[in-house]
PDB file of N, CA and C in Angstrom:
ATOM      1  N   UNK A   1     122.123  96.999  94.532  1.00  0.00           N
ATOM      2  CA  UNK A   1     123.249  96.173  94.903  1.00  0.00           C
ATOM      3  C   UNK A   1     123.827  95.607  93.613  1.00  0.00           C
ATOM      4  N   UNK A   2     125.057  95.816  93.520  1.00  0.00           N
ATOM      5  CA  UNK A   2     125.850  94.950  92.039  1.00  0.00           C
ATOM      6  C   UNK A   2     126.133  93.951  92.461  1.00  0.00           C
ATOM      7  N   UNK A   3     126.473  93.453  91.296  1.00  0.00           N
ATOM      8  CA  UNK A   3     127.198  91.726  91.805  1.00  0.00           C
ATOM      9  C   UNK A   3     128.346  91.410  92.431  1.00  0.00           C
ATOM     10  N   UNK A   4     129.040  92.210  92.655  1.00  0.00           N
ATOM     11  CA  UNK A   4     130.200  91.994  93.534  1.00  0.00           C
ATOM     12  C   UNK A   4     130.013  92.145  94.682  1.00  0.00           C
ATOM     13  N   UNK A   5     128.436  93.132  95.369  1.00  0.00           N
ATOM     14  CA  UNK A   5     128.084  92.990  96.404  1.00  0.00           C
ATOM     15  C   UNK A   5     127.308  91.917  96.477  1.00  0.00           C
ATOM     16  N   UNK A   6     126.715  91.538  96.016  1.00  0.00           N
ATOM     17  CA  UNK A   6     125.369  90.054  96.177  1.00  0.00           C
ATOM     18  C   UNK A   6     126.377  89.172  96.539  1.00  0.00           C
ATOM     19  N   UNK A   7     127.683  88.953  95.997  1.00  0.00           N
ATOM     20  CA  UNK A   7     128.360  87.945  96.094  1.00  0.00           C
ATOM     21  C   UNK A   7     129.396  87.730  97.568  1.00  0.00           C
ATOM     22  N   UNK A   8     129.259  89.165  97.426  1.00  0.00           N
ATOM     23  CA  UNK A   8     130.550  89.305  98.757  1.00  0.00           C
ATOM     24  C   UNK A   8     129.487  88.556 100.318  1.00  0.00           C
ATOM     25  N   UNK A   9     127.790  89.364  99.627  1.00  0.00           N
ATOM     26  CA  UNK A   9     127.018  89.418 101.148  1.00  0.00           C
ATOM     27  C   UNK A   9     126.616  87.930 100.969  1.00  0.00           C
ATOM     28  N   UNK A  10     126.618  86.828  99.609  1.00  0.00           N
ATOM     29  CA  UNK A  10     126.083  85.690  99.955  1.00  0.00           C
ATOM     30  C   UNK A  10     127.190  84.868  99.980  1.00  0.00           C
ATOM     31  N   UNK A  11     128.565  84.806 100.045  1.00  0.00           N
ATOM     32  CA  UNK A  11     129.652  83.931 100.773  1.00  0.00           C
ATOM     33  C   UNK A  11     129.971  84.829 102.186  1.00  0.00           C
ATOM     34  N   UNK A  12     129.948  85.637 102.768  1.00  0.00           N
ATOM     35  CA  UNK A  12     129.507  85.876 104.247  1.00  0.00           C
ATOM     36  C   UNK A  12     128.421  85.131 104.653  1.00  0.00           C
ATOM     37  N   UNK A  13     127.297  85.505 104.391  1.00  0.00           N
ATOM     38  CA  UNK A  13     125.941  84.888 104.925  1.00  0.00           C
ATOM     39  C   UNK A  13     126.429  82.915 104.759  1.00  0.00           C
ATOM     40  N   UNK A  14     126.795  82.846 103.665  1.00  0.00           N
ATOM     41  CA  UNK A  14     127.049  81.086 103.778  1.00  0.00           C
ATOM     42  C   UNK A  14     128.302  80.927 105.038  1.00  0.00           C
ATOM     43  N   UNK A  15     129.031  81.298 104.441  1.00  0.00           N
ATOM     44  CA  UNK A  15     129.994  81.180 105.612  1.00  0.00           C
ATOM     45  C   UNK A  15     129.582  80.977 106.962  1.00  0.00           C
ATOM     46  N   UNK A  16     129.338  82.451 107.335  1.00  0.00           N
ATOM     47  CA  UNK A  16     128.518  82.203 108.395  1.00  0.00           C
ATOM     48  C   UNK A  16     127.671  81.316 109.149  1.00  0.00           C
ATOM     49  N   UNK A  17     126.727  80.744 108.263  1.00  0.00           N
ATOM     50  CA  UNK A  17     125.759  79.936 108.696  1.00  0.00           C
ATOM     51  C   UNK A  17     126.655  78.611 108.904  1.00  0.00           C
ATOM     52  N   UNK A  18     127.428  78.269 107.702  1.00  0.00           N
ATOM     53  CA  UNK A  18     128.186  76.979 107.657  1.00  0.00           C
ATOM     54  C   UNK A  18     129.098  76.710 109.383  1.00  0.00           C
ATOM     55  N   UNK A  19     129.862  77.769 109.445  1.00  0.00           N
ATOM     56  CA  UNK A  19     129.848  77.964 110.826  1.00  0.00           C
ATOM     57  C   UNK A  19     129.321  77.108 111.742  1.00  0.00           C
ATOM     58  N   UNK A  20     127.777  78.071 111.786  1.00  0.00           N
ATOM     59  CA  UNK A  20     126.992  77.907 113.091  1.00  0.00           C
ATOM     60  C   UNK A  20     126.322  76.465 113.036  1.00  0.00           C
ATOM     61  N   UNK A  21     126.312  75.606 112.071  1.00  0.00           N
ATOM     62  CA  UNK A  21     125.660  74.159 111.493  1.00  0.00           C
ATOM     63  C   UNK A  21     127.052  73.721 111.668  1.00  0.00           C
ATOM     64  N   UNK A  22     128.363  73.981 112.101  1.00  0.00           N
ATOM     65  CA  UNK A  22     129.044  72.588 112.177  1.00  0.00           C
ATOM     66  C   UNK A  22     128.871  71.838 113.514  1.00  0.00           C
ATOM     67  N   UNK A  23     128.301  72.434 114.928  1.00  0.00           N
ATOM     68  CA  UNK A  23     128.919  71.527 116.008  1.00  0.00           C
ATOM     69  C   UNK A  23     127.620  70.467 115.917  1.00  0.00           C
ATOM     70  N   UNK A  24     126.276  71.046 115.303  1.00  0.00           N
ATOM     71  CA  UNK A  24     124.912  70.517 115.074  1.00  0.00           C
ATOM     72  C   UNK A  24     124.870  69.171 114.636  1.00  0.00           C
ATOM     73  N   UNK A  25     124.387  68.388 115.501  1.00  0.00           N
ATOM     74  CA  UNK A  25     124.513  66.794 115.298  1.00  0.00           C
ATOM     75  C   UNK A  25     125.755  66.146 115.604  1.00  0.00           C
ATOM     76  N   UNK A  26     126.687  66.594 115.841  1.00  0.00           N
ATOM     77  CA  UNK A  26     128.265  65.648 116.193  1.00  0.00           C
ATOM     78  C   UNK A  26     128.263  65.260 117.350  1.00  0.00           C
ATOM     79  N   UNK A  27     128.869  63.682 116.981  1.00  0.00           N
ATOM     80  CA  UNK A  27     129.101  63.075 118.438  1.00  0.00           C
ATOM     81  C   UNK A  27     130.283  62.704 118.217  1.00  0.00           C
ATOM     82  N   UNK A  28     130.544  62.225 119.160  1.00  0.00           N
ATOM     83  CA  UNK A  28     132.415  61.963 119.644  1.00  0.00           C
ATOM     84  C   UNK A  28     132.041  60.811 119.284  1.00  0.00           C
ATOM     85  N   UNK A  29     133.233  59.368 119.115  1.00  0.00           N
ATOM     86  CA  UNK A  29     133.164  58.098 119.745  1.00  0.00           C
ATOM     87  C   UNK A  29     132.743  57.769 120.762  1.00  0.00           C
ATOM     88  N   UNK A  30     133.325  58.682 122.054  1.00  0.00           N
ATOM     89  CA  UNK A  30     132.513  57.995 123.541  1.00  0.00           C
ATOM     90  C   UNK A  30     131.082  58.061 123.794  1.00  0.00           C
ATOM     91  N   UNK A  31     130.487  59.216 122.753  1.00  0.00           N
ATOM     92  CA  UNK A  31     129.519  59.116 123.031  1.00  0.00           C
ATOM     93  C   UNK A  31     128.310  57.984 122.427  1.00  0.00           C
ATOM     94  N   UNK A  32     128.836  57.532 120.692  1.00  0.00           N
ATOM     95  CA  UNK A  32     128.533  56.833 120.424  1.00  0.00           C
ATOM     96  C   UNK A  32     128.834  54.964 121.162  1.00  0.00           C
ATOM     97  N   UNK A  33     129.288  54.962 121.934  1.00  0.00           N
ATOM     98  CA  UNK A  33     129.808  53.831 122.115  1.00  0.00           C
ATOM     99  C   UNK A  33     130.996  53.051 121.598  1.00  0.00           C
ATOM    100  N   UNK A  34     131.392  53.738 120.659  1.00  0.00           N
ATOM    101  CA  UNK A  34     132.280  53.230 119.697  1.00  0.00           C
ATOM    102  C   UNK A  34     134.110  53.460 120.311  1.00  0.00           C
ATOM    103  N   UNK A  35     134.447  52.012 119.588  1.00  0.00           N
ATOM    104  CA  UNK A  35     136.088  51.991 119.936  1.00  0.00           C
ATOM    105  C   UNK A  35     136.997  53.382 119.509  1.00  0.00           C
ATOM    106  N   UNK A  36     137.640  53.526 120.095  1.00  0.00           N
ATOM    107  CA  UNK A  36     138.014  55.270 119.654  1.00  0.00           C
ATOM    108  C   UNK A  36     139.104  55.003 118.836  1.00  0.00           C
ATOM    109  N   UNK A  37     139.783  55.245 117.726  1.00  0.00           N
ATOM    110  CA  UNK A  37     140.571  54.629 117.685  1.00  0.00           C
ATOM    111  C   UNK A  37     140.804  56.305 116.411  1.00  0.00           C
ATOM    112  N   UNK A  38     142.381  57.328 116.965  1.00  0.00           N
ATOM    113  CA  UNK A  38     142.644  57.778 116.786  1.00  0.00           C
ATOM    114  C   UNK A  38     142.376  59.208 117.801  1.00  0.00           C
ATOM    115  N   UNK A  39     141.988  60.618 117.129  1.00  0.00           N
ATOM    116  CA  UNK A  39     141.856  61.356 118.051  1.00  0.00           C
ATOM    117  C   UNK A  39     140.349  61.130 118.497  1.00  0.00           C
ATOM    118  N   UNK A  40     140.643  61.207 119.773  1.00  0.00           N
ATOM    119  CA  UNK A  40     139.013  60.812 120.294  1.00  0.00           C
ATOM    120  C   UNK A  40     138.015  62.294 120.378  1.00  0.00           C
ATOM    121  N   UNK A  41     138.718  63.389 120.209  1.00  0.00           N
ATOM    122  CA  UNK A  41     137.420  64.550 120.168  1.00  0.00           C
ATOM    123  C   UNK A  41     137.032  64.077 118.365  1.00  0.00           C
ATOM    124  N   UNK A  42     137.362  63.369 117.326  1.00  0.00           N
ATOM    125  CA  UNK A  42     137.360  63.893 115.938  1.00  0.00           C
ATOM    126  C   UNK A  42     135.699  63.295 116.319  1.00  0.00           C
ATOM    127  N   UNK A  43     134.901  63.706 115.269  1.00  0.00           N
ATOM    128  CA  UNK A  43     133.571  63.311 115.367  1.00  0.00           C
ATOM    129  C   UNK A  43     133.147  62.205 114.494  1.00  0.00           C
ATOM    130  N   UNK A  44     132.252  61.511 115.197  1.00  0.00           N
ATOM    131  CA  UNK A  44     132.270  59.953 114.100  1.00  0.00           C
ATOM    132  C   UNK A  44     131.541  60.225 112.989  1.00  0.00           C
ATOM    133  N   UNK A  45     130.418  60.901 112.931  1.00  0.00           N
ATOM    134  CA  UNK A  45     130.174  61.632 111.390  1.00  0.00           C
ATOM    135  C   UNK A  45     130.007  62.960 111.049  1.00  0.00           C
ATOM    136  N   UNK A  46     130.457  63.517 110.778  1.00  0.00           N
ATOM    137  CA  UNK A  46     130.004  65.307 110.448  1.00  0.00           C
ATOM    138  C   UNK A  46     129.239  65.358 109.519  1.00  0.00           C
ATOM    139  N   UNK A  47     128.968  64.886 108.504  1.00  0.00           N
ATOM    140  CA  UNK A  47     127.599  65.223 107.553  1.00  0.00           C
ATOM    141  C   UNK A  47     128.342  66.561 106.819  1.00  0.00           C
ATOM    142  N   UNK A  48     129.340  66.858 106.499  1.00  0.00           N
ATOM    143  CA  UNK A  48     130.150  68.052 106.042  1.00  0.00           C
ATOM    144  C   UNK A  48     129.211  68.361 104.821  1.00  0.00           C
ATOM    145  N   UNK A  49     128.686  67.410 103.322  1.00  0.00           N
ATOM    146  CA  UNK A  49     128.069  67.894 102.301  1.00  0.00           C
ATOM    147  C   UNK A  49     126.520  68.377 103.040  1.00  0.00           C
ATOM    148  N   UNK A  50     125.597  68.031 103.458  1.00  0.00           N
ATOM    149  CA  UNK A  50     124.597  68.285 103.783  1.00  0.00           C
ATOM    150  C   UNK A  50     124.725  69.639 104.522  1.00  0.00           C
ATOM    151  N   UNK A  51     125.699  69.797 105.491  1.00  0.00           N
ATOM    152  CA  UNK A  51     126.288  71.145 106.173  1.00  0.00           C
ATOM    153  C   UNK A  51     125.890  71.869 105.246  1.00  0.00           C
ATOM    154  N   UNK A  52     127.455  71.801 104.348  1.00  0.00           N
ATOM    155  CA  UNK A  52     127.314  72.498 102.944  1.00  0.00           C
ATOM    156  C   UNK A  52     125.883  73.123 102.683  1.00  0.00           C
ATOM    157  N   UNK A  53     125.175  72.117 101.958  1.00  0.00           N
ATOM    158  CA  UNK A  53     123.977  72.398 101.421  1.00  0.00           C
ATOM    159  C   UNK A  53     123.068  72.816 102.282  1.00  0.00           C
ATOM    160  N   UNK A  54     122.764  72.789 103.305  1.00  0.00           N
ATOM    161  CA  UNK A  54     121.935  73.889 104.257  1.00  0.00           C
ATOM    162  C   UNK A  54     122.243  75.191 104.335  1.00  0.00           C
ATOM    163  N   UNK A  55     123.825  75.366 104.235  1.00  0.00           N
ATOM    164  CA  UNK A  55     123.852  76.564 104.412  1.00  0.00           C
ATOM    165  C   UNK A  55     124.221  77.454 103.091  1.00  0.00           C
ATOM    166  N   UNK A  56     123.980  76.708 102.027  1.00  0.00           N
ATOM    167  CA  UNK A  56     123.367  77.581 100.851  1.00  0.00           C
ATOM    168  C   UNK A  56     122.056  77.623 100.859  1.00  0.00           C
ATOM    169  N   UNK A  57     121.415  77.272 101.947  1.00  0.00           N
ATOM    170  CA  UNK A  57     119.577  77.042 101.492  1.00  0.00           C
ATOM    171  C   UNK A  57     119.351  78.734 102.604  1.00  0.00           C
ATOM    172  N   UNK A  58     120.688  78.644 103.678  1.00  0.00           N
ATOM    173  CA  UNK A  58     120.227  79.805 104.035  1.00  0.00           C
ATOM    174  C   UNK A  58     120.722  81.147 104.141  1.00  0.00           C
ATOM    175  N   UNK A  59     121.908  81.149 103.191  1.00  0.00           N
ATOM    176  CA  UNK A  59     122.421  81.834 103.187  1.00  0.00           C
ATOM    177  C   UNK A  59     121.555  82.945 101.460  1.00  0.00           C
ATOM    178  N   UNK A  60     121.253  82.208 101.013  1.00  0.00           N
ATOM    179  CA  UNK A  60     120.397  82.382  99.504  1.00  0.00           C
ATOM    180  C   UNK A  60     119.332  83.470 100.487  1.00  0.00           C
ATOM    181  N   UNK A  61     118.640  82.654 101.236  1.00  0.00           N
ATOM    182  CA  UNK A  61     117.690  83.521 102.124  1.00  0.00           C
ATOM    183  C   UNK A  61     118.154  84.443 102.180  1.00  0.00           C
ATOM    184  N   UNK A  62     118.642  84.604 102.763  1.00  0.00           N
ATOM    185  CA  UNK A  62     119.518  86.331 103.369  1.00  0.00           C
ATOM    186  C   UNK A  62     119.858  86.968 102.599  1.00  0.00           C
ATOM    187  N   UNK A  63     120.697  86.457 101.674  1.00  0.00           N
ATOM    188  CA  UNK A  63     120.967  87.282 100.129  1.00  0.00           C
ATOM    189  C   UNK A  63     119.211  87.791  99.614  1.00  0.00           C
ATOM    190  N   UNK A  64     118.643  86.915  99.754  1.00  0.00           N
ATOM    191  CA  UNK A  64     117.269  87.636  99.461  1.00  0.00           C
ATOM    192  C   UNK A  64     116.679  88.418 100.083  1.00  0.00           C
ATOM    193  N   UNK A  65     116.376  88.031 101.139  1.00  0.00           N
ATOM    194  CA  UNK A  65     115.790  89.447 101.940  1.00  0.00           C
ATOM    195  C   UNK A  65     116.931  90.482 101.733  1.00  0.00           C
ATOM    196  N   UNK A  66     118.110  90.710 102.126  1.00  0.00           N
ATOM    197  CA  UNK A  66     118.971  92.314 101.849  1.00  0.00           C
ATOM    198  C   UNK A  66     118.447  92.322 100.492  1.00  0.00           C
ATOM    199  N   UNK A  67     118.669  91.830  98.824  1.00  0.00           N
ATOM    200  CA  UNK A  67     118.339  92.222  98.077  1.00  0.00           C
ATOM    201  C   UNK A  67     117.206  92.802  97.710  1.00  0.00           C
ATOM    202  N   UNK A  68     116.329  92.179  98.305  1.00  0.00           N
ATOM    203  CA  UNK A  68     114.801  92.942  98.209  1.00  0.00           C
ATOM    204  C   UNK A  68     114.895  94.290  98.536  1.00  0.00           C
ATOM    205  N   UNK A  69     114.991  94.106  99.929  1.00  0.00           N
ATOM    206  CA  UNK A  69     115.330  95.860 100.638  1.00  0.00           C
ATOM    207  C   UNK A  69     116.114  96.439 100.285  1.00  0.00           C
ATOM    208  N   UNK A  70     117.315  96.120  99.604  1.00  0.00           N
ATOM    209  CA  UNK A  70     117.726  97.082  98.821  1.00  0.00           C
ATOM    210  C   UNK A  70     117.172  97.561  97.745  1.00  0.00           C
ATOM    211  N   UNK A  71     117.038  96.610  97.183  1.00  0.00           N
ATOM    212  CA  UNK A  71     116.385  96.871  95.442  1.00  0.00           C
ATOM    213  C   UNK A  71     115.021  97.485  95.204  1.00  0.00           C
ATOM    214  N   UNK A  72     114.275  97.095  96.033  1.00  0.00           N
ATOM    215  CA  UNK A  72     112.821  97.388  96.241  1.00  0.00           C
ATOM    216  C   UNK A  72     112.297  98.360  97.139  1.00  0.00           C
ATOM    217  N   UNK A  73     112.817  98.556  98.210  1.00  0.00           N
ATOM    218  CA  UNK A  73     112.410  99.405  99.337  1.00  0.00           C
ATOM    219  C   UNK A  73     113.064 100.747  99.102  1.00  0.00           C
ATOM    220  N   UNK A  74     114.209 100.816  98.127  1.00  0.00           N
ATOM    221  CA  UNK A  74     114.664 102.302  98.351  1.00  0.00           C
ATOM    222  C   UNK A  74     116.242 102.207  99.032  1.00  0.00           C
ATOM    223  N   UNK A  75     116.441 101.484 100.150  1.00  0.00           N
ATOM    224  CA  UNK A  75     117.177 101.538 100.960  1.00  0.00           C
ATOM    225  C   UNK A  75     118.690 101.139 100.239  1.00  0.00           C
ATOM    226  N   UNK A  76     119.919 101.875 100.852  1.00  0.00           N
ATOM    227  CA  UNK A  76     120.928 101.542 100.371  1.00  0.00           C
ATOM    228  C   UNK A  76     122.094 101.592 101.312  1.00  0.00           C
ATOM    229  N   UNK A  77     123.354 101.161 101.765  1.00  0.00           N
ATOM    230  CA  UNK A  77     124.350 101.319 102.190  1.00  0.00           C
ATOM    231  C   UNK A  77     124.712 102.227 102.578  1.00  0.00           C
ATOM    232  N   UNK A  78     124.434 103.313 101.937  1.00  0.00           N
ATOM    233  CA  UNK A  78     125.170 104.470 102.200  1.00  0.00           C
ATOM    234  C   UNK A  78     123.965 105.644 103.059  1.00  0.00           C
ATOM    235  N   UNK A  79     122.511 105.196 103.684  1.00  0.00           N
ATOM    236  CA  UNK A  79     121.454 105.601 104.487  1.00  0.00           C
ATOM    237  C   UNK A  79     121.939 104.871 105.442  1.00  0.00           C
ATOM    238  N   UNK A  80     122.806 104.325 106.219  1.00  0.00           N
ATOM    239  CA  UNK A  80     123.322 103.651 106.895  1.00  0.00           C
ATOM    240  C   UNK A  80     124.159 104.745 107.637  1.00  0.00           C
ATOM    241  N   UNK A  81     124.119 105.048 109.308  1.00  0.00           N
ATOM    242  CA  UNK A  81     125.203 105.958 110.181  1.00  0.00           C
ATOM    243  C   UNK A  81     125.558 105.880 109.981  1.00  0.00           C
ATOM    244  N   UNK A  82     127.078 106.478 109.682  1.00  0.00           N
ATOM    245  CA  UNK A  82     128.127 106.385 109.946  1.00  0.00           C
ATOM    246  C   UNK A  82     128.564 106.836 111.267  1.00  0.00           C
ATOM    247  N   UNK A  83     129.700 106.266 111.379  1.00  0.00           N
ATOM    248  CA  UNK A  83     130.251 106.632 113.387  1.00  0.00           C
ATOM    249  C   UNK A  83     131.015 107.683 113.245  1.00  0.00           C
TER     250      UNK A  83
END
């Protein structure tokens, strides 16, 4: 794998994950109890940097395991079906 692939597959893999970690932990105002005061779906804290940083903790993962198996096992992109 070159670096333009490591890079392409570890801002997918972050992406991705960043994604799936945003609805995780959000509460509305109503649910907190709190006076709503603006749009009431916005969430009273998102934790957006910590988001962030989880999902470089797992997106690194993933970049690692494909790199291994690529690099190490033999395996490459192009041993892959094509349709």
């Amino acid at each position: 794998m070159n670096i333009g692939g490591s890079i392409v597959v570890l801002v997918i893999a972050w992406w991705i994950a960043f994604q799936a970690l945003l609805p995780v932990g959000v509460k509305s105002p109503a649910e907190t109890g709190e006076k709503m005061v603006g749009d009431p779906g916005a969430p009273v804290r998102a934790d957006l940097l910590k988001k962030g940083l989880w999902s470089c903790v797992i997106a690194a993962v993933i970049w690692a395991v494909l790199f291994s198996l690529v690099q190490y096992s033999g395996l490459s992109f192009d041993d892959l079906p094509s349709p």
